[in-house]
PDB file of N, CA and C in Angstrom:
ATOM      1  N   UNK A   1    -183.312 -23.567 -55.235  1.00  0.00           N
ATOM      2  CA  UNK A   1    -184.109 -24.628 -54.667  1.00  0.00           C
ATOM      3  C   UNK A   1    -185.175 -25.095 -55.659  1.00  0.00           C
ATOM      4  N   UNK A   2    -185.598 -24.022 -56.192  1.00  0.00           N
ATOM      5  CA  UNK A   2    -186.887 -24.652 -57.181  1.00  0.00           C
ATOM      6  C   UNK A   2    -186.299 -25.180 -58.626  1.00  0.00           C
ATOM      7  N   UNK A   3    -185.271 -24.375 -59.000  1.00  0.00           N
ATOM      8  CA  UNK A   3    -184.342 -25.654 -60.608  1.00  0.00           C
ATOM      9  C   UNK A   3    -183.948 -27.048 -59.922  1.00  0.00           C
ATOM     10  N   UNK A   4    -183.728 -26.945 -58.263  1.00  0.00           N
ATOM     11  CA  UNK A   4    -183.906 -27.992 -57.975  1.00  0.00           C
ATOM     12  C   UNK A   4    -184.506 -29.273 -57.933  1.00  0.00           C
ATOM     13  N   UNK A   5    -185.659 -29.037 -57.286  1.00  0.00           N
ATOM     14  CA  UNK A   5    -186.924 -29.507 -57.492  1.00  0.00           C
ATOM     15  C   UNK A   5    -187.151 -29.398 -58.423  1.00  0.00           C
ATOM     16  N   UNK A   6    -187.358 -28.703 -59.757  1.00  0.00           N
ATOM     17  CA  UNK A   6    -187.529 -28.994 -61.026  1.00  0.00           C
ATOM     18  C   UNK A   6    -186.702 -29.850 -61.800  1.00  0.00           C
ATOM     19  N   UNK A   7    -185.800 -30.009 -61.296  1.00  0.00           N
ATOM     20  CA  UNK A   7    -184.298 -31.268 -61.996  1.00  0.00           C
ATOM     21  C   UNK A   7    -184.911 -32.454 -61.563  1.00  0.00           C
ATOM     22  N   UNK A   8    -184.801 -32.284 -60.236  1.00  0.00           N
ATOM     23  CA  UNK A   8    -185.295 -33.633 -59.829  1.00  0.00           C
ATOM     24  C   UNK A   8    -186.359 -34.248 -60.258  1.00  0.00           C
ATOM     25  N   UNK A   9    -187.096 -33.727 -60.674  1.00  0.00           N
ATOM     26  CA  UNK A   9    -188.398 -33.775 -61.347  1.00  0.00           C
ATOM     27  C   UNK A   9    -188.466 -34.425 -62.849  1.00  0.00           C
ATOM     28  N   UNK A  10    -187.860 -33.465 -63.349  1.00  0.00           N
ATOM     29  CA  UNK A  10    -187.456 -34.174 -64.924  1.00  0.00           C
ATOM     30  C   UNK A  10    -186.901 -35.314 -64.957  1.00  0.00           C
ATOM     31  N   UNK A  11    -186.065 -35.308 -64.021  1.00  0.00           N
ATOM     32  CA  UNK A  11    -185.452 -37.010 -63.931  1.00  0.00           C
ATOM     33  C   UNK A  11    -185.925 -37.761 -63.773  1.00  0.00           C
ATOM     34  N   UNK A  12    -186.473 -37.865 -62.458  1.00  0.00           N
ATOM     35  CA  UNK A  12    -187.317 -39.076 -62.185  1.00  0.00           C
ATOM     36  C   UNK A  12    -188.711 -39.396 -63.029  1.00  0.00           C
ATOM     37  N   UNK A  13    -189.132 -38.006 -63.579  1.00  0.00           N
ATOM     38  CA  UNK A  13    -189.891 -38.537 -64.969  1.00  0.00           C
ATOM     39  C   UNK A  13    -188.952 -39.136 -65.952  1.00  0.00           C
ATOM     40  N   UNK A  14    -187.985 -38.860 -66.441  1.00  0.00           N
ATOM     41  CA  UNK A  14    -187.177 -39.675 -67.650  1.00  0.00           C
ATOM     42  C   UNK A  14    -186.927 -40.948 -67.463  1.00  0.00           C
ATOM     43  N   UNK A  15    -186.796 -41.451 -65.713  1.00  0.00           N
ATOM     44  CA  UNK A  15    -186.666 -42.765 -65.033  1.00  0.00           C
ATOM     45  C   UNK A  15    -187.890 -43.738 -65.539  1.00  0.00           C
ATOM     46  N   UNK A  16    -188.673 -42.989 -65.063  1.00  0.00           N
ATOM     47  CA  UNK A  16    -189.935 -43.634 -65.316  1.00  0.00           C
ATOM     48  C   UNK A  16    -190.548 -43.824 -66.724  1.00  0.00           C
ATOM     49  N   UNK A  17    -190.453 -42.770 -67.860  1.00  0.00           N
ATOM     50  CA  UNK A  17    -190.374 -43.006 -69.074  1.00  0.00           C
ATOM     51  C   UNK A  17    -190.128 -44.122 -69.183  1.00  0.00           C
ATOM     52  N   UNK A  18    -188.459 -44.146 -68.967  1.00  0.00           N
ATOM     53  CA  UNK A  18    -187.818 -45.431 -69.866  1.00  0.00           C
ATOM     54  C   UNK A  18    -188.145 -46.593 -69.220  1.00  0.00           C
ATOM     55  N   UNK A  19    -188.170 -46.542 -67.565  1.00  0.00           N
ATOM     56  CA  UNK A  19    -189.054 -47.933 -67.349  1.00  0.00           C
ATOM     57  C   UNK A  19    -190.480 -48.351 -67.784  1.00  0.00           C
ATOM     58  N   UNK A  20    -191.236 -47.389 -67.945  1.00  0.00           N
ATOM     59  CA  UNK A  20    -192.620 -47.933 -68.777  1.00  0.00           C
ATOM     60  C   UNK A  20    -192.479 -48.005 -70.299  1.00  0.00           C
ATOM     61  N   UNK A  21    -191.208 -47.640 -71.165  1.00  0.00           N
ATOM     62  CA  UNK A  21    -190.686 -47.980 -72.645  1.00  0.00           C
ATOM     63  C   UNK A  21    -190.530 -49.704 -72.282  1.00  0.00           C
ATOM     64  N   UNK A  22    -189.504 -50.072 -71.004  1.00  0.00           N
ATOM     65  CA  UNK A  22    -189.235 -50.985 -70.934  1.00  0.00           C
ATOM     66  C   UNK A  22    -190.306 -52.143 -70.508  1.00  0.00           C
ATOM     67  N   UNK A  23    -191.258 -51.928 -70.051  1.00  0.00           N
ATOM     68  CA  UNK A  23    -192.583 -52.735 -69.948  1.00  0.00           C
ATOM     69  C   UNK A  23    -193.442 -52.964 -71.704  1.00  0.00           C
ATOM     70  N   UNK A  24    -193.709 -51.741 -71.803  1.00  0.00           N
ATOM     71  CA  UNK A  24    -194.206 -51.860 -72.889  1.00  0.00           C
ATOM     72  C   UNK A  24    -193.427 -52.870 -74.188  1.00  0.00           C
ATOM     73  N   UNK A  25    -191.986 -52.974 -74.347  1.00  0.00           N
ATOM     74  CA  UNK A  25    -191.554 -53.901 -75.238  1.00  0.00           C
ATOM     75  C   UNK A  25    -191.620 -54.933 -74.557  1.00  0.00           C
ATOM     76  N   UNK A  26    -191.735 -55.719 -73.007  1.00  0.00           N
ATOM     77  CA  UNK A  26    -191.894 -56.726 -72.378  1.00  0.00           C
ATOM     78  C   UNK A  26    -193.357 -57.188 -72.320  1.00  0.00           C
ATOM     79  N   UNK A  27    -194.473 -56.479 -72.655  1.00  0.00           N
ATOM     80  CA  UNK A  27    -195.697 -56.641 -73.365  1.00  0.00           C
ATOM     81  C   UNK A  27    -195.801 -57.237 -74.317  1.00  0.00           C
ATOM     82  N   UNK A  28    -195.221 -56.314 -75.540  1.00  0.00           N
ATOM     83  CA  UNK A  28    -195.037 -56.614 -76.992  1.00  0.00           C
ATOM     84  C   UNK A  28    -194.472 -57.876 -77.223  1.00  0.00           C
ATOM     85  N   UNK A  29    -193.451 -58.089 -76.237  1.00  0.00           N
ATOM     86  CA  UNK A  29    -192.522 -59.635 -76.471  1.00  0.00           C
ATOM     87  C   UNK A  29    -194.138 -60.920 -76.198  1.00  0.00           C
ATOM     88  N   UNK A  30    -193.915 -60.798 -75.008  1.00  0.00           N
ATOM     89  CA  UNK A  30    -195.068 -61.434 -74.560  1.00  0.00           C
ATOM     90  C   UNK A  30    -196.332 -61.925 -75.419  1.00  0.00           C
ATOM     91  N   UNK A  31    -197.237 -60.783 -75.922  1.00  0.00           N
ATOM     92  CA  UNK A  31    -198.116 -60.988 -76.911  1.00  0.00           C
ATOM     93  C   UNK A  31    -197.480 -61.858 -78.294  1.00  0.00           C
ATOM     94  N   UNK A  32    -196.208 -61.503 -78.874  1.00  0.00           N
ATOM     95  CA  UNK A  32    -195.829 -62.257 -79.960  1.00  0.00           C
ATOM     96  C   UNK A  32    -195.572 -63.884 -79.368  1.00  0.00           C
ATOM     97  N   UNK A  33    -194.803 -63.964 -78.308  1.00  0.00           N
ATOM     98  CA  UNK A  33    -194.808 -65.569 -77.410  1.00  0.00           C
ATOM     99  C   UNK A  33    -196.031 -66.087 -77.221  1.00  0.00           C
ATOM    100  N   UNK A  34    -197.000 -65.629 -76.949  1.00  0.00           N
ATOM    101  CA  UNK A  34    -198.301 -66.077 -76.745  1.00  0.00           C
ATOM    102  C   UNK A  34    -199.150 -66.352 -77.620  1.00  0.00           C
ATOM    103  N   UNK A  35    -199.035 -65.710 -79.044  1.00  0.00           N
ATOM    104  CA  UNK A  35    -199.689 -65.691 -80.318  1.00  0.00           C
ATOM    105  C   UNK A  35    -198.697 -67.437 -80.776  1.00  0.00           C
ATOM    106  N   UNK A  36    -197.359 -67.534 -80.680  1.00  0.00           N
ATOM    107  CA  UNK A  36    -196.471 -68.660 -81.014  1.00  0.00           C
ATOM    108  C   UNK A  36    -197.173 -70.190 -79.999  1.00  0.00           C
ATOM    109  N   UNK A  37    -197.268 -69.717 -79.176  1.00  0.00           N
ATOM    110  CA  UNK A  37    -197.748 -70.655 -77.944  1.00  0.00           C
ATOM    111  C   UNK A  37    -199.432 -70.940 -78.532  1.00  0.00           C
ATOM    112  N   UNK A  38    -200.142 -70.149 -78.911  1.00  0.00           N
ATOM    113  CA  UNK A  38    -201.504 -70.535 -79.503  1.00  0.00           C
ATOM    114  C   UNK A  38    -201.593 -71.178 -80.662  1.00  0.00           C
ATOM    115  N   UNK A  39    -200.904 -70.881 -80.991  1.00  0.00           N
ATOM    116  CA  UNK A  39    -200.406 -71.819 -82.381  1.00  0.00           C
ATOM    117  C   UNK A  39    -199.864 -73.018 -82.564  1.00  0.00           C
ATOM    118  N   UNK A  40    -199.376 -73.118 -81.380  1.00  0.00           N
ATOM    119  CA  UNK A  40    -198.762 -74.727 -81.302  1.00  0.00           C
ATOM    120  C   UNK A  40    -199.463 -75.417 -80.544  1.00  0.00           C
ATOM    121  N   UNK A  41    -200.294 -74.717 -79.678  1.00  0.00           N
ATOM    122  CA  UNK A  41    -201.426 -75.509 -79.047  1.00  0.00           C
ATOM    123  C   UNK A  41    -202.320 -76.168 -80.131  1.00  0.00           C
ATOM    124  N   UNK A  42    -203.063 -74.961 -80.800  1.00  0.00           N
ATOM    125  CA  UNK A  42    -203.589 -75.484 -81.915  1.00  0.00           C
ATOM    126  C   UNK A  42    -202.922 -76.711 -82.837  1.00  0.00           C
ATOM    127  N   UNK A  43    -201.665 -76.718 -83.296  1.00  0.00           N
ATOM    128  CA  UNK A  43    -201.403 -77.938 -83.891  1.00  0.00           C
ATOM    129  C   UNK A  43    -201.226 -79.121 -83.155  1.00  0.00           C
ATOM    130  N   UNK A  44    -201.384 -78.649 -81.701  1.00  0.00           N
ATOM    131  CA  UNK A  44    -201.191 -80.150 -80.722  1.00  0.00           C
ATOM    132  C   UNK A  44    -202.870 -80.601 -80.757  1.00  0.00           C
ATOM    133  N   UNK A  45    -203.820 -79.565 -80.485  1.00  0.00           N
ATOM    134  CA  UNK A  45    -204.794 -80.082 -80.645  1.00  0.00           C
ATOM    135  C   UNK A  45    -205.764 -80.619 -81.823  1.00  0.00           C
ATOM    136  N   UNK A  46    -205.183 -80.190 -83.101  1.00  0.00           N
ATOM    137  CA  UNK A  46    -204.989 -81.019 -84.574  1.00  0.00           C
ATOM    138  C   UNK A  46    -205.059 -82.385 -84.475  1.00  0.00           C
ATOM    139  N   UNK A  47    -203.567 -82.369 -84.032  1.00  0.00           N
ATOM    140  CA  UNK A  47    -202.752 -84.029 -84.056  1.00  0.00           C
ATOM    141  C   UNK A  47    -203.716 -85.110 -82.648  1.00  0.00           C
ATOM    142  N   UNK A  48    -204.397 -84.559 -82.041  1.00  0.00           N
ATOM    143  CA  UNK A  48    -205.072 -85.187 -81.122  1.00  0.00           C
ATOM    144  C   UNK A  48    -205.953 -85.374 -81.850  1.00  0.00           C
ATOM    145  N   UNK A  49    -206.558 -84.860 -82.152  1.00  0.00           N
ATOM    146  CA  UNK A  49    -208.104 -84.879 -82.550  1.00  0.00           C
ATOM    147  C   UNK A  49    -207.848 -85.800 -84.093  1.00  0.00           C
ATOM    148  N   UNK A  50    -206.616 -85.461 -84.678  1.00  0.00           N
ATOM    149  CA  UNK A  50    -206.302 -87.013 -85.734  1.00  0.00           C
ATOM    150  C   UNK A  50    -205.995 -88.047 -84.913  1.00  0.00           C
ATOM    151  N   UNK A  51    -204.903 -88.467 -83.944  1.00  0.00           N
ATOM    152  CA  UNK A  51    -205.159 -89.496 -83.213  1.00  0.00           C
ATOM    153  C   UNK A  51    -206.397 -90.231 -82.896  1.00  0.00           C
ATOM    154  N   UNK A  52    -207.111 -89.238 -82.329  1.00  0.00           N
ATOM    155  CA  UNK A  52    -208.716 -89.687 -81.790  1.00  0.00           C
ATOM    156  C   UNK A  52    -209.262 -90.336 -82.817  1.00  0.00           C
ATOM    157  N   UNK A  53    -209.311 -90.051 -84.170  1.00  0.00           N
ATOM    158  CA  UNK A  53    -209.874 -90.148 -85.062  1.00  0.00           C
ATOM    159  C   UNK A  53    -209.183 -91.916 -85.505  1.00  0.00           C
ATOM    160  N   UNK A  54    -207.916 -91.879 -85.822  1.00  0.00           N
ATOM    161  CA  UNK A  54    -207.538 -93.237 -85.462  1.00  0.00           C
ATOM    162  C   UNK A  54    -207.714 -94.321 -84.606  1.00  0.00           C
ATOM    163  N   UNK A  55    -208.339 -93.984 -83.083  1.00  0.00           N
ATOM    164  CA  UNK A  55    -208.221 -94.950 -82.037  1.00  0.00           C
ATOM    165  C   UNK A  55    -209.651 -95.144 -82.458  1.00  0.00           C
ATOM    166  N   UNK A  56    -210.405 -94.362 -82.439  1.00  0.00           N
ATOM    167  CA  UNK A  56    -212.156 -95.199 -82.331  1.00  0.00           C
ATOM    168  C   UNK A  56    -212.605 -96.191 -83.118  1.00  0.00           C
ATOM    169  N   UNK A  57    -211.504 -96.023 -84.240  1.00  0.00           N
ATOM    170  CA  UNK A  57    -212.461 -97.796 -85.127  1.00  0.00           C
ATOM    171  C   UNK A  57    -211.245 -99.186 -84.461  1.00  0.00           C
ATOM    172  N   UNK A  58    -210.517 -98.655 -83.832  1.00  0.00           N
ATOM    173  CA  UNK A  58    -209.518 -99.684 -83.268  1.00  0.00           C
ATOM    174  C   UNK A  58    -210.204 -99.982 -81.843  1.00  0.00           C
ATOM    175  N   UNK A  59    -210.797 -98.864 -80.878  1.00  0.00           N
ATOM    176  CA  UNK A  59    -211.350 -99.050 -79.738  1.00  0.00           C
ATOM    177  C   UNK A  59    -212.994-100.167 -80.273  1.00  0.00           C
ATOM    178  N   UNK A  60    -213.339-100.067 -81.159  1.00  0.00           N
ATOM    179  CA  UNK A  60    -214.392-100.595 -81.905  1.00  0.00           C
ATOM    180  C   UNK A  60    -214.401-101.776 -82.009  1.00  0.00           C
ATOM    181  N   UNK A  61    -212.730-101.809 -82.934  1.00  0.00           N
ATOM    182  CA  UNK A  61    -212.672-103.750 -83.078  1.00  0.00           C
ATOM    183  C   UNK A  61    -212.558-104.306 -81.774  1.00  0.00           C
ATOM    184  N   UNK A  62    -211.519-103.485 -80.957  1.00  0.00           N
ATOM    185  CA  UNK A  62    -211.780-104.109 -79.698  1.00  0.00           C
ATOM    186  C   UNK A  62    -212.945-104.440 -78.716  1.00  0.00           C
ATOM    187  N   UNK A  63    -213.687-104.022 -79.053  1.00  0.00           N
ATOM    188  CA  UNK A  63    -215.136-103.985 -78.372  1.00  0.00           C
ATOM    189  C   UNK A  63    -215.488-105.014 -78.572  1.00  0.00           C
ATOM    190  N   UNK A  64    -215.748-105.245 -80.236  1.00  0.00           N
ATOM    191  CA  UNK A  64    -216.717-106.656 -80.617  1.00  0.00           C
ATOM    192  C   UNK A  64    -215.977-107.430 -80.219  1.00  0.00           C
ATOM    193  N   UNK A  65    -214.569-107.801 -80.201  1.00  0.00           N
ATOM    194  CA  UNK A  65    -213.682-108.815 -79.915  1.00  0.00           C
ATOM    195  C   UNK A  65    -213.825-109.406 -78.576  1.00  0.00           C
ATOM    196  N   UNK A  66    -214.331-108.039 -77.675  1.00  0.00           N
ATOM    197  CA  UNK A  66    -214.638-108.933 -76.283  1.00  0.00           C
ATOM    198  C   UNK A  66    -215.431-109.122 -76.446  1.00  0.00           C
ATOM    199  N   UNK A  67    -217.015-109.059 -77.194  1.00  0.00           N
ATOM    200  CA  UNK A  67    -218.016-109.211 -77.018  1.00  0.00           C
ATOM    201  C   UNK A  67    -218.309-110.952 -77.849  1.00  0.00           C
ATOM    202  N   UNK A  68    -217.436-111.444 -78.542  1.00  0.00           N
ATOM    203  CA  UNK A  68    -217.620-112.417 -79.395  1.00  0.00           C
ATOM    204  C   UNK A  68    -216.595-113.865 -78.390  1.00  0.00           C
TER     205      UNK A  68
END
């Protein structure tokens, strides 16, 4: 009864091992996707902030243009 309970034991620890192995590389994935995803945010928010930089002397001419 008790190698019993001791089998059972080891197992369902080895279960659990490998399911928290298997979290932990679903972490690891995650953090590298998220580091990729910050990074492309960043170059989206680059290319905006050059856009922006283009529209304000155009929002400008348009200004005086209504104003004249």
């Amino acid at each position: 009864m008790k190698d019993d309970l001791e089998n059972f034991v080891a197992l369902y620890l080895r279960r659990l091992d490998g399911k928290i192995d298997r979290v932990l590389d679903d972490i690891r994935d995650l953090k590298v996707r998220m580091t990729a995803v910050e990074g492309a945010l960043t170059g989206v928010n680059r290319r905006m902030d050059q856009i922006e930089g283009r529209i304000d002397p155009i929002e400008k001419c348009l200004l005086v243009a209504e104003t004249d």
